[in-house]
Protein backbone atom coordinates (compact mmCIF):
# COMPACT_ATOMS: atom_id res chain seq x y z
CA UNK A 1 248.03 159.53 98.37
CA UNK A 2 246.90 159.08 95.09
CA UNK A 3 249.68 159.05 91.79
CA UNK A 4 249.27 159.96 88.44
CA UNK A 5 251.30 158.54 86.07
CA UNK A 6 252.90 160.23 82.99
CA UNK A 7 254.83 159.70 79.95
CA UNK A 8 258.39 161.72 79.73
CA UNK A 9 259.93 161.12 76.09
CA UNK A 10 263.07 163.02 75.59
CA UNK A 11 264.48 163.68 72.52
CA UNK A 12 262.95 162.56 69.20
CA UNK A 13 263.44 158.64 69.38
CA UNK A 14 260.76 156.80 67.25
CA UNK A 15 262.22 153.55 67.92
CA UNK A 16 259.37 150.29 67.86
CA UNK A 17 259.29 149.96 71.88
CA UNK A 18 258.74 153.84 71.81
CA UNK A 19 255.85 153.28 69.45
CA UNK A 20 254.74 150.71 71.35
CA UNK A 21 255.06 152.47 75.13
CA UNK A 22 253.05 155.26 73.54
CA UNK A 23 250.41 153.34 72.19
CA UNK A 24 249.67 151.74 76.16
CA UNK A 25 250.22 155.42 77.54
CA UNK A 26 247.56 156.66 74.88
CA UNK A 27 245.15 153.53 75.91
CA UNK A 28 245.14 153.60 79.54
CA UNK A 29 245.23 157.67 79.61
CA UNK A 30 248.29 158.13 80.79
CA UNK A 31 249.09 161.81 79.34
CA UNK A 32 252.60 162.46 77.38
CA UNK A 33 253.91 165.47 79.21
CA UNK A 34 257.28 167.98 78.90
CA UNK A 35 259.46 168.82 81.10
CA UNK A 36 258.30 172.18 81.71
CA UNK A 37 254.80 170.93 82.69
CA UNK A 38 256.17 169.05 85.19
CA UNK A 39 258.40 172.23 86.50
CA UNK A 40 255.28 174.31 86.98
CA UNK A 41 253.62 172.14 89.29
CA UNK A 42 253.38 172.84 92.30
CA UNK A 43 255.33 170.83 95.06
CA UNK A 44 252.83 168.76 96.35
CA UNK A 45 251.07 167.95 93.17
CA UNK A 46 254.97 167.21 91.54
CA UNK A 47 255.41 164.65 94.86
CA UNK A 48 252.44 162.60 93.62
CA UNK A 49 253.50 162.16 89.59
CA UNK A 50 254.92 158.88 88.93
CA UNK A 51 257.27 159.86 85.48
CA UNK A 52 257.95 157.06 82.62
CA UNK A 53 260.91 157.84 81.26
CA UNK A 54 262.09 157.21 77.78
CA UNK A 55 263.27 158.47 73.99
CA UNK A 56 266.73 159.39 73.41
CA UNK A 57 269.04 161.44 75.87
CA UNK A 58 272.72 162.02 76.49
CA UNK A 59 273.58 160.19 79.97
CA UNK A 60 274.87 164.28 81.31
CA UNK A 61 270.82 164.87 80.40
CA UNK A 62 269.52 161.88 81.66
CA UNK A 63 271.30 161.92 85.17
CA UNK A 64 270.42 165.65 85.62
CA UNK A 65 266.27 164.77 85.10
CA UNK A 66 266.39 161.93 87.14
CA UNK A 67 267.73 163.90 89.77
CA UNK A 68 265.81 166.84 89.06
CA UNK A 69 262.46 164.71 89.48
CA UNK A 70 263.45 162.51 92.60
CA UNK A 71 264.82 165.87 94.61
CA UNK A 72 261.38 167.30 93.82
CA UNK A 73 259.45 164.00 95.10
CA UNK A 74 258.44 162.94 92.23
CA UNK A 75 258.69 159.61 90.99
CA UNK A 76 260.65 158.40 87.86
CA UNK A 77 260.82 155.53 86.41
CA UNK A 78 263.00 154.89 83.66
CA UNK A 79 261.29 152.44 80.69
CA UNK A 80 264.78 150.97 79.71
CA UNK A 81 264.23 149.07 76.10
CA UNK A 82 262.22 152.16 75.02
CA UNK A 83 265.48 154.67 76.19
CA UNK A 84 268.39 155.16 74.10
CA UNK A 85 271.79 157.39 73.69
CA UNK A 86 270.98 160.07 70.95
CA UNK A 87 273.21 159.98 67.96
CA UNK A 88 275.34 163.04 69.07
CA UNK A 89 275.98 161.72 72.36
CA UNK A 90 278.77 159.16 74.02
CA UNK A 91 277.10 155.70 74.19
CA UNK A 92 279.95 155.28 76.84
CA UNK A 93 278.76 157.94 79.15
CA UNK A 94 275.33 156.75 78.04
CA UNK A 95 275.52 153.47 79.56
CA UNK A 96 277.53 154.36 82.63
CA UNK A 97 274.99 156.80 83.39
CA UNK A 98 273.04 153.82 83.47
CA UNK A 99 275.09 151.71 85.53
CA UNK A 100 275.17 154.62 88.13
CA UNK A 101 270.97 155.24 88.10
CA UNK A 102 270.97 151.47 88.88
CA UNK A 103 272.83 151.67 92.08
CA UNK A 104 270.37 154.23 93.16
CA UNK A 105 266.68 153.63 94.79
CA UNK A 106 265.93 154.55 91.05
CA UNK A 107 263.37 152.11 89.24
CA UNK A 108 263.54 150.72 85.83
CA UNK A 109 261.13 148.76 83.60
CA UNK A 110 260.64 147.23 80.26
CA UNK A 111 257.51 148.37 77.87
CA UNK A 112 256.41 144.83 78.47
CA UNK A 113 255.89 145.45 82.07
CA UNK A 114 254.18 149.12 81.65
CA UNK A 115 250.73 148.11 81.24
CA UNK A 116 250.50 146.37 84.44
CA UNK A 117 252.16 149.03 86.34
CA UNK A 118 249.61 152.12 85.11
CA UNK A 119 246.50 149.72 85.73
CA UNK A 120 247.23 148.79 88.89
CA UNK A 121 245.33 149.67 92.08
CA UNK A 122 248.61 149.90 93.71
CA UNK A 123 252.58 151.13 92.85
CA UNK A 124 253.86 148.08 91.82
CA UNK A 125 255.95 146.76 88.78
CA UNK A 126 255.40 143.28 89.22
CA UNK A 127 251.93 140.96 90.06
CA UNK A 128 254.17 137.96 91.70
CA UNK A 129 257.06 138.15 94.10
CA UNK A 130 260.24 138.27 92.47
CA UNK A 131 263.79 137.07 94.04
CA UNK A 132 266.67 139.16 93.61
CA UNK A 133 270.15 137.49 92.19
CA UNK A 134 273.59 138.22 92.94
CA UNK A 135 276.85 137.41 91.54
CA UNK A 136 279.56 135.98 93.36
CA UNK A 137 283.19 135.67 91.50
CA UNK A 138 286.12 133.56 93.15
CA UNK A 139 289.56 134.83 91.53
CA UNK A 140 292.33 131.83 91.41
CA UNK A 141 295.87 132.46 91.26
CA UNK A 142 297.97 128.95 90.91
CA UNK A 143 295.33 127.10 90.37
CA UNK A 144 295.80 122.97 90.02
CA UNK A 145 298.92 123.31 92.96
CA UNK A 146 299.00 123.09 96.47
CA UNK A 147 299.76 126.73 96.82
CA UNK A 148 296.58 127.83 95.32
CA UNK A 149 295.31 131.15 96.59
CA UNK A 150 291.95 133.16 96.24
CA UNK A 151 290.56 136.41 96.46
CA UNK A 152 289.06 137.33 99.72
CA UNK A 153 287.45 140.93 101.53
CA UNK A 154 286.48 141.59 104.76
CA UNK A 155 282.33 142.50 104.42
CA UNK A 156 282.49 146.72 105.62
CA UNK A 157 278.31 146.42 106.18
CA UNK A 158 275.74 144.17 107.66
CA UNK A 159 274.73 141.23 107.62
CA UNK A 160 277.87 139.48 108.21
CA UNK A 161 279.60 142.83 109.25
CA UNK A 162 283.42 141.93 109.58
CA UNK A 163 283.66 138.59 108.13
CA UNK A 164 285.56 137.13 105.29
CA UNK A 165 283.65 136.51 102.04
CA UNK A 166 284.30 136.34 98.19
CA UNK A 167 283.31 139.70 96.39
CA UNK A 168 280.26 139.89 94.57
CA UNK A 169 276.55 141.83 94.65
CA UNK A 170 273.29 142.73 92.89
CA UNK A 171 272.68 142.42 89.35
CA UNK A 172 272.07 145.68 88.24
CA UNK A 173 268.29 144.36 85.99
CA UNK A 174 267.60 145.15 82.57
CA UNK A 175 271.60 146.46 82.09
CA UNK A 176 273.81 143.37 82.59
CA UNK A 177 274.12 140.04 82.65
CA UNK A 178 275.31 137.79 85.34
CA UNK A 179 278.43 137.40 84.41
CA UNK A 180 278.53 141.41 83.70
CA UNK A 181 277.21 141.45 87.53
CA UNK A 182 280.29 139.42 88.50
CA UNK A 183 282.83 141.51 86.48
CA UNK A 184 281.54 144.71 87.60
CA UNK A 185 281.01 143.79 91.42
CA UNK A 186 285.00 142.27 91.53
CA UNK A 187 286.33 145.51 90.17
CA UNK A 188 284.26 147.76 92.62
CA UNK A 189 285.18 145.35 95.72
CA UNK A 190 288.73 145.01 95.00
CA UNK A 191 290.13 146.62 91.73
CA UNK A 192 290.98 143.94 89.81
CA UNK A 193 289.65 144.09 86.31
CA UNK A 194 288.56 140.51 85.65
CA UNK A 195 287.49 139.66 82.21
CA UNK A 196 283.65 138.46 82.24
CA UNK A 197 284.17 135.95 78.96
CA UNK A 198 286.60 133.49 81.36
CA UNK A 199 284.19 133.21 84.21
CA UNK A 200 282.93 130.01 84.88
CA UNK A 201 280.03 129.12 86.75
CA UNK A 202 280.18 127.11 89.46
CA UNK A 203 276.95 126.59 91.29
CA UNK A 204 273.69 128.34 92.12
CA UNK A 205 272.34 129.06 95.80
CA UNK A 206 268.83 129.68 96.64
CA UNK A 207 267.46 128.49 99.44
CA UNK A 208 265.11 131.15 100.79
CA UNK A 209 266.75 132.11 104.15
CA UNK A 210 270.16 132.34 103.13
CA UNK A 211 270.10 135.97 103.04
CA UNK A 212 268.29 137.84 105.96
CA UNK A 213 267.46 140.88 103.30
CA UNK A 214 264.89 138.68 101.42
CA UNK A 215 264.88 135.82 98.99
CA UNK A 216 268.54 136.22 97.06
CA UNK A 217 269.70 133.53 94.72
CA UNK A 218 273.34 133.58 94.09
CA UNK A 219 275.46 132.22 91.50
CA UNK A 220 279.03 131.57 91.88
CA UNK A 221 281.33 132.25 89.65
CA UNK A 222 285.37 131.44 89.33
CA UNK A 223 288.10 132.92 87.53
CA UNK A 224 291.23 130.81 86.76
CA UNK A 225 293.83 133.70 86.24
CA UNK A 226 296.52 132.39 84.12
CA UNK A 227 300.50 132.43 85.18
CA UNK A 228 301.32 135.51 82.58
CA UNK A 229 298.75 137.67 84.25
CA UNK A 230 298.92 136.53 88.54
CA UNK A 231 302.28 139.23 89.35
CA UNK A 232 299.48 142.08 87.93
CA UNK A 233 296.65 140.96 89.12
CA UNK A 234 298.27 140.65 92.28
CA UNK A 235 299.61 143.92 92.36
CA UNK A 236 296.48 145.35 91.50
CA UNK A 237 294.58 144.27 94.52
CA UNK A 238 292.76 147.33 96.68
CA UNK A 239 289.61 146.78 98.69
CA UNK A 240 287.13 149.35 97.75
CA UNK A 241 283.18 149.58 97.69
CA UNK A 242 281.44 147.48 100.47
CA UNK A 243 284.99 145.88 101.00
CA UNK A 244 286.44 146.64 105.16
CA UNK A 245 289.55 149.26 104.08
CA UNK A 246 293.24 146.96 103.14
CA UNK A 247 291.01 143.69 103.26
CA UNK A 248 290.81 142.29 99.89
CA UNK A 249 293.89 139.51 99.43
CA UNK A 250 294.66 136.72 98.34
CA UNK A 251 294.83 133.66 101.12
CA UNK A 252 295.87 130.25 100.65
CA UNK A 253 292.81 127.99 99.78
CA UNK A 254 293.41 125.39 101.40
CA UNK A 255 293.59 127.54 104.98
CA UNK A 256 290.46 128.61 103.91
CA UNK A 257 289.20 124.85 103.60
CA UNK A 258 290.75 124.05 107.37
CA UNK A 259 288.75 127.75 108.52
CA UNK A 260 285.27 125.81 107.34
CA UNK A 261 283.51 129.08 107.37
CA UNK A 262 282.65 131.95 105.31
CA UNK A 263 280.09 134.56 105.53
CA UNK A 264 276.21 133.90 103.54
CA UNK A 265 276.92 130.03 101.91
CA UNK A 266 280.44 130.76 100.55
CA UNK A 267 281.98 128.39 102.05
CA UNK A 268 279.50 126.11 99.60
CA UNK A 269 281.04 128.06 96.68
CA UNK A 270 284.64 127.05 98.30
CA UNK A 271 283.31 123.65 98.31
CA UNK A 272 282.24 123.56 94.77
CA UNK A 273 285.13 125.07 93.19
CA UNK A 274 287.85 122.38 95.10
CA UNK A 275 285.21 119.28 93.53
CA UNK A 276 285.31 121.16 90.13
CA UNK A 277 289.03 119.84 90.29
CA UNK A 278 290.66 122.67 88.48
CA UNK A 279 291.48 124.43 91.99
CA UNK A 280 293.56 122.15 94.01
CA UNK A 281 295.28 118.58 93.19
CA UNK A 282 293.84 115.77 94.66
CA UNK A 283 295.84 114.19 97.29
CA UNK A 284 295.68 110.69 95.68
CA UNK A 285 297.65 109.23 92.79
CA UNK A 286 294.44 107.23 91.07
CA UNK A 287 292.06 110.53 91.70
CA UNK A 288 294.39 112.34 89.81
CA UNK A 289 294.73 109.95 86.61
CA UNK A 290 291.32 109.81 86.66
CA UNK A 291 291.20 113.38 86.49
CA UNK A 292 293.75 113.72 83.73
CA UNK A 293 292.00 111.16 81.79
CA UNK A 294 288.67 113.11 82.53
CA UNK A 295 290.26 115.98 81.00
CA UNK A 296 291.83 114.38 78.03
CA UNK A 297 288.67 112.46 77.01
CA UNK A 298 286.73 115.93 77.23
CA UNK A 299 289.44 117.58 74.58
CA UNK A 300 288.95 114.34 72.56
CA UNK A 301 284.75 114.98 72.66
CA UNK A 302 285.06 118.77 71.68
CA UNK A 303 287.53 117.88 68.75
CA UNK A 304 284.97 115.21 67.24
CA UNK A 305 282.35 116.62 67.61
CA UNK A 306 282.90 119.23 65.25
CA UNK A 307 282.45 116.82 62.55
CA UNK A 308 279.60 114.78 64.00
CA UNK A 309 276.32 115.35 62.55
CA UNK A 310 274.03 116.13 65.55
CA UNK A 311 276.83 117.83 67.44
CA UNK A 312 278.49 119.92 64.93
CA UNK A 313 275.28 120.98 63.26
CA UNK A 314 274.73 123.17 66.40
CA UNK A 315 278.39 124.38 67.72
């Protein structure tokens, strides 16, 4: 079946990535069209129109096209950088609109990406293989004592149906950031708001086979939740999303040390986060002067170098 593309601007947006997604549109004959044209065709001529998406929408609007145009066969494909809120609408809604399109099988692109997309011989929005990236978040309560506990679920869907893993998921391209990823993907899996600015990274993991779905590189994150804040954090705790139902809790990390299993590579994440030596004490005396002094000579670096000419140039 052969597509034909189109350009779908909403609104009046003249923004410079508008200007710009026009301009390719206009030079590989890809034809602006309305909404209306679109309406009037006729099913199976709608089913093969590939739709570029952009100008300036509420997220109500935006949502209700989108839906419109994939019920109808159609394919849309929102053009992200050149797509904004209009000024009478709720950047909120806006960008949760967003959020929700992205969980979909609803593509996105940049303008950047555009060009190679209409003058391909196939539907495709990249020339190379890609890998996809996920977040992973571990959330700490008591950490640097024996009794240190983390944040657990119980995976509700294949692959590793049924067994224990730290929560975490896609990144949701062109709208968040990693860390967003991690944030976001926390909340859904267990309802605990964690606060994106205090994760750390921990480690990446990429070997190819490490997810049967395709090539997924995954980057661990950990949250050290601090003693004012573990009572409501704790409370808060509900599995939800692709968490098993009552699942998510905390469990004591060093039984899930003595376990030595998790599902995908989390146990590696475990692993990383115990050598990162913010987690759990070390069992000897010299390991953990060393560590203090570690720590100490660390403050000491960050304090002088915000007078040292190389260093604090750049802070």
């Amino acid at each position: 079946m052969k597509m034909s593309f189109n350009l779908l601007v909403l609104g009046t947006d003249s923004e410079s990535r508008l200007v710009q997604l026009r301009s390719i549109c206009s030079q590989s004959n890809v034809p602006l069209t309305e909404l209306v044209q679109l309406r009037a065709l006729a099913a199976a001529e709608l089913a093969q129109q590939v739709v570029l998406i952009a100008g300036d929408c509420s997220g109500e609007s935006l949502a209700a096209i989108v839906h419109e145009l994939a019920d109808a066969g159609a394919v849309p494909i929102l053009v992200v950088d050149a797509l904004h809120c209009s000024p009478t609408a709720s950047p909120a809604s806006f960008h949760s609109t967003l959020g929700h399109l992205a969980e979909l099988p609803i593509q996105s692109t940049v303008v950047a990406q555009v060009k190679g997309l209409v003058k391909s011989a196939r539907l495709m929005l990249y020339r190379f293989p890609k890998a996809d990236c996920t977040a992973t978040i571990m959330v700490i309560l008591g950490a640097g004592t024996a009794a240190a506990r983390v944040l657990t679920i119980t995976r509700l869907l294949p692959p590793y149906q049924d067994q224990e893993s730290f929560p975490g998921g896609f990144l949701n391209p062109h709208f968040e950031s990693l860390p967003g990823c991690g944030a976001r993907e926390g909340s859904e899996e267990t309802h605990v708001v964690v606060p994106e600015a205090e994760l750390q990274l921990l480690d990446v993991r990429s070997r190819p086979e490490r997810d049967e779905r395709g090539h997924v590189v995954d980057h661990g994150y950990m949250w050290l939740v601090p003693q004012h804040l573990a009572a409501q954090v704790e409370a808060s705790v509900r599995a939800g999303d692709d968490a098993k139902a009552d699942s998510a809790r905390f469990v004591s990390v060093s039984g899930l040390l003595d376990a030595g299993s998790m599902a995908f590579d989390h146990y590696d994440l475990l692993l990383a986060a115990v050598r990162s030596g913010k987690v759990l004490p070390p069992a000897r005396l010299i390991v953990r002067l060393l560590r203090a002094v570690e720590s100490l000579c660390n403050r000491l670096a960050l304090y002088f170098e915000r007078n040292d000419r190389v260093y604090g140039r750049h802070r």
